[in-house]
Protein backbone atom coordinates (compact mmCIF):
# COMPACT_ATOMS: atom_id res chain seq x y z
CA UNK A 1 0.00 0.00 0.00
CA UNK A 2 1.19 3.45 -0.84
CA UNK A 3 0.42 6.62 1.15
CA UNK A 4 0.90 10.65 -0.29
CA UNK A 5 4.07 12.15 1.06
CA UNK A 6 3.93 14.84 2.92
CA UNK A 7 5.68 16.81 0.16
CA UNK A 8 3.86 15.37 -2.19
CA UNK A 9 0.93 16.71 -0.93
CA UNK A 10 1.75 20.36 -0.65
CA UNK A 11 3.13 20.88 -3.94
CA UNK A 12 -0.35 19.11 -5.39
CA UNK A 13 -2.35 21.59 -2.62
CA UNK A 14 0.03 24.57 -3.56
CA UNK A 15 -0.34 24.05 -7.25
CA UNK A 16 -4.27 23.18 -7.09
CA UNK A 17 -4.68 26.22 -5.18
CA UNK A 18 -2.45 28.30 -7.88
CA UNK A 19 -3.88 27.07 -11.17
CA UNK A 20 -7.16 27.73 -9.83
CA UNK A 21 -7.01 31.23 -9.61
CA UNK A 22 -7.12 30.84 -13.48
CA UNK A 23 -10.83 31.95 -13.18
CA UNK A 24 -10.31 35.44 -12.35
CA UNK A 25 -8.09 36.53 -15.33
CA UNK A 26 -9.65 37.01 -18.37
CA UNK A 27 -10.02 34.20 -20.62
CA UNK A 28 -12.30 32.41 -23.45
CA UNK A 29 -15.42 30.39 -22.21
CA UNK A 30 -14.56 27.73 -20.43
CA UNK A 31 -10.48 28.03 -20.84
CA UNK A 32 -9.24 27.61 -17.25
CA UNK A 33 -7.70 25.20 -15.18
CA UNK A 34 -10.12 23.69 -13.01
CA UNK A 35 -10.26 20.72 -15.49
CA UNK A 36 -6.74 20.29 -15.21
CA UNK A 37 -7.09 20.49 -11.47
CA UNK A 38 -9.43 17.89 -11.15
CA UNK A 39 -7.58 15.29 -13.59
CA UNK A 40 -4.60 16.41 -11.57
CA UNK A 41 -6.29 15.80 -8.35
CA UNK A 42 -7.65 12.26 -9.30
CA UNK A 43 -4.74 10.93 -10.54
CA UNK A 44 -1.61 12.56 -7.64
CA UNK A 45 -3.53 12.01 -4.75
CA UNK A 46 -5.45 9.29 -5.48
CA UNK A 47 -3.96 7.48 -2.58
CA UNK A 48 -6.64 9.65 -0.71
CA UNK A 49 -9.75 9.50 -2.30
CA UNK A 50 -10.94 11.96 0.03
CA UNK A 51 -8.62 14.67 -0.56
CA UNK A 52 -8.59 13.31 -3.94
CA UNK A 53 -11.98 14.43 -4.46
CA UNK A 54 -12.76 16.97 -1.89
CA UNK A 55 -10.18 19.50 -2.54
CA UNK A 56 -11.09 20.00 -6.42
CA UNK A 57 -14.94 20.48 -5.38
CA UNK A 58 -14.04 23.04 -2.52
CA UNK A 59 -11.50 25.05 -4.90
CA UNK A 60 -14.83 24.92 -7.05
CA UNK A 61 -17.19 26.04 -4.81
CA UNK A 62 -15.18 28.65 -3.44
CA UNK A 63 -14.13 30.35 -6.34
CA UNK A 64 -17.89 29.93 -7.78
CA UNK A 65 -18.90 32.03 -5.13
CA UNK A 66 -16.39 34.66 -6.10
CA UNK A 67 -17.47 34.42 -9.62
CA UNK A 68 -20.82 34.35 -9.00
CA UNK A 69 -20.94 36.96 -6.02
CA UNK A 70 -18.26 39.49 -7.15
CA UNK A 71 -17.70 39.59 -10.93
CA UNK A 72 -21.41 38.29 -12.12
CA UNK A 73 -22.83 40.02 -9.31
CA UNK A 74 -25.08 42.37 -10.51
CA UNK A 75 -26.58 39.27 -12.59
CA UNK A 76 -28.28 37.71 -9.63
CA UNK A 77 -30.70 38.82 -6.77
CA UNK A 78 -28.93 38.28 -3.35
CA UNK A 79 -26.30 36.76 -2.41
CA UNK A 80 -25.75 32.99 -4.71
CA UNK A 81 -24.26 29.81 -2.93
CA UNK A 82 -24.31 27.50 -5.62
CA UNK A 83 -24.10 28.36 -9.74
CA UNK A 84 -27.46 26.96 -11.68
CA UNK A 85 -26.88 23.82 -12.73
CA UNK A 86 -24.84 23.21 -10.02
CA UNK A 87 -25.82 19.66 -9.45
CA UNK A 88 -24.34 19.26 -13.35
CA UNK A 89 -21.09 21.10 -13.20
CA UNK A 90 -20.33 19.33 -9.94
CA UNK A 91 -21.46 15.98 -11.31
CA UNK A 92 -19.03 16.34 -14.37
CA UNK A 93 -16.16 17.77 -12.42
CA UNK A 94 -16.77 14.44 -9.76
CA UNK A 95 -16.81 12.24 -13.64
CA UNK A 96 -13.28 13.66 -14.07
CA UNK A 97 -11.85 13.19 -11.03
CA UNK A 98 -13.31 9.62 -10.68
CA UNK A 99 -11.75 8.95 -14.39
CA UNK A 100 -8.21 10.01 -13.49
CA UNK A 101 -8.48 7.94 -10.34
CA UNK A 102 -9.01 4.53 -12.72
CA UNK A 103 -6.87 5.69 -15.58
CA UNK A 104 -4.36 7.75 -14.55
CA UNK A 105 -3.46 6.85 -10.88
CA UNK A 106 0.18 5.36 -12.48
CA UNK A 107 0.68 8.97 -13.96
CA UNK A 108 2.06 7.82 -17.08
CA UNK A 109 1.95 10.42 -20.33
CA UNK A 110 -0.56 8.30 -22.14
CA UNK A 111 -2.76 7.40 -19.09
CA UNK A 112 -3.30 11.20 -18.09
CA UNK A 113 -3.89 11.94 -21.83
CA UNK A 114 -6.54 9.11 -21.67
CA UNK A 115 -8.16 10.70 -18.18
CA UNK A 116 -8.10 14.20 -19.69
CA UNK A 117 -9.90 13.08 -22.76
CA UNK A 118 -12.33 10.94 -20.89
CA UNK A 119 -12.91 13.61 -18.21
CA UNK A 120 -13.13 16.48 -20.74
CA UNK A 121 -16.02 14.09 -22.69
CA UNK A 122 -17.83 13.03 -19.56
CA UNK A 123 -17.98 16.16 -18.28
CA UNK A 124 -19.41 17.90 -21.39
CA UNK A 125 -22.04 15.20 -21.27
CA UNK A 126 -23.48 15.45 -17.88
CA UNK A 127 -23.40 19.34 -18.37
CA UNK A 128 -25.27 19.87 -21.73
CA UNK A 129 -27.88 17.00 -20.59
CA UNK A 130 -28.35 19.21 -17.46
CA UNK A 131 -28.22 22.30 -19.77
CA UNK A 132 -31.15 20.28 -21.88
CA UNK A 133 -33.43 19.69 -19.02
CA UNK A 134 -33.44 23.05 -17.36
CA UNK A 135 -33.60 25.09 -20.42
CA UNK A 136 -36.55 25.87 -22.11
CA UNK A 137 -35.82 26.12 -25.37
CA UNK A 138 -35.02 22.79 -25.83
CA UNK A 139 -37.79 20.44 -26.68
CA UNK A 140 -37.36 17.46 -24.34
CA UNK A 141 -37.07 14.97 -27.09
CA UNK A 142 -33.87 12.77 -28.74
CA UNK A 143 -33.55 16.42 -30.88
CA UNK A 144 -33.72 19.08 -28.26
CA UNK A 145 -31.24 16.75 -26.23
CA UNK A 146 -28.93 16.42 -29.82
CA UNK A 147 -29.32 20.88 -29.86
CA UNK A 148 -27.87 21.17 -26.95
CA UNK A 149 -25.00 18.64 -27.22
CA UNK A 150 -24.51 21.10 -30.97
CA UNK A 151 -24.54 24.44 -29.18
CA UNK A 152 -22.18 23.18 -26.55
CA UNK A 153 -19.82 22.13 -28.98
CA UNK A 154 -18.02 25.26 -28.89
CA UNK A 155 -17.23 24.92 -24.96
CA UNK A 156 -16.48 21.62 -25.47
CA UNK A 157 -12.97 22.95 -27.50
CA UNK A 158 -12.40 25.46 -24.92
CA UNK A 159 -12.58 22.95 -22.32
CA UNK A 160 -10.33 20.18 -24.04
CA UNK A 161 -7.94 22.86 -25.08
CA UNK A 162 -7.79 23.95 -21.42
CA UNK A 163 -8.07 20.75 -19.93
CA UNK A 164 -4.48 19.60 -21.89
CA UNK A 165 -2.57 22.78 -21.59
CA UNK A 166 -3.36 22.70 -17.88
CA UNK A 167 -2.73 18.95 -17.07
CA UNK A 168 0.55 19.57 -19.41
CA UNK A 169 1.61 22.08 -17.33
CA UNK A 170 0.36 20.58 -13.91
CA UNK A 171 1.75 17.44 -14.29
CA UNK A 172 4.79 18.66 -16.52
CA UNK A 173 5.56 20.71 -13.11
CA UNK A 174 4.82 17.48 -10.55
CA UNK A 175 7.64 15.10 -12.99
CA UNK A 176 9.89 17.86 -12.94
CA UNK A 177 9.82 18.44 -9.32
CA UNK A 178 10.07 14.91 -9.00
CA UNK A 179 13.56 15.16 -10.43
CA UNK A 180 14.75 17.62 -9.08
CA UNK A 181 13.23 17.34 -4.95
CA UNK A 182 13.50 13.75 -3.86
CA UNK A 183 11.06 14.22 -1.13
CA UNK A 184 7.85 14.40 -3.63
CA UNK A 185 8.57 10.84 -4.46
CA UNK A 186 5.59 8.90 -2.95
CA UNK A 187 6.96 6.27 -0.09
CA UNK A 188 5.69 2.85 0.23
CA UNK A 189 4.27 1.46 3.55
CA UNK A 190 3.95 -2.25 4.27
CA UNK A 191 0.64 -2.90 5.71
């Protein structure tokens, strides 16, 4: 059985923490790093699959309710806890997470290509479905549901784009670091 090392762990809480202040600099819809954070999450500290998932869905919620309370204030009525569709975005960023657990966990080049591409997919899923049921506009048939998959399409690139120049630079950072500080290689404990 493995366990996280201790420096391990900050340098993936440090860097989490970091890359997701991508949200307040300007950018194109859907290009920041909280993909990358939650691939990143699921796959370095998957020896904790509660810190594993946890810490990418508070670094979510919190800087939603920046977002949402701060720069798309005026927008809302009140004070907002959780972004509409909440229960969507959540679920998809949890679908990542939960794929670089199983795929990536060994942290090889072609497994955390695999989780970023299965993460980015899943996630646009679960969102446009929710996007289909909550939205008017889309008849609740096979074609409304096919609409909003088409009009997402655009995010969808902005995501994947983000999601592998973010886990490139995420994970380039964590096997460099590797190299270079001996103490963020993960120790093995005989149970």
């Amino acid at each position: 059985m493995q366990r996280i090392s201790k420096s391990t762990l900050v340098f993936a809480l440090s860097a989490l923490v970091i890359v997701s202040l991508t949200r307040f600099i300007p950018h194109w819809p859907n290009f920041t790093a909280l993909g990358a954070v939650a691939i990143f999450s699921g796959a370095v500290l998957s020896k904790n699959k509660l810190l594993s998932f946890s810490l990418p869905i508070v670094l979510l919620f919190l800087t939603d309710l920046v977002v949402n309370n701060l720069i798309y204030g005026s927008f809302y009525e009140g004070f907002v806890w959780l972004t509409p569709g909440a229960l969507f975005i959540y679920g998809g960023f949890i679908s990542m997470i939960f794929f670089a657990d199983i795929i990536a966990s060994n942290k090889s080049v072609g497994r955390v290509a695999g989780a970023t591409g299965a993460g980015t997919i899943s996630f646009f899923l679960i969102t446009n479905f929710g996007a289909w049921l909550a939205n008017p506009l889309y008849p609740k048939s096979i074609e409304g549901l096919m609409s909003s998959y088409a009009a997402g399409l655009p995010f969808l690139a902005s995501s994947a784009a983000a999601n592998v120049v973010y886990s490139a630079l995420l994970f380039g950072a964590y096997f460099y670091a590797q190299t270079k500080i001996p103490k963020l290689q993960e120790v093995r404990v005989k149970s």
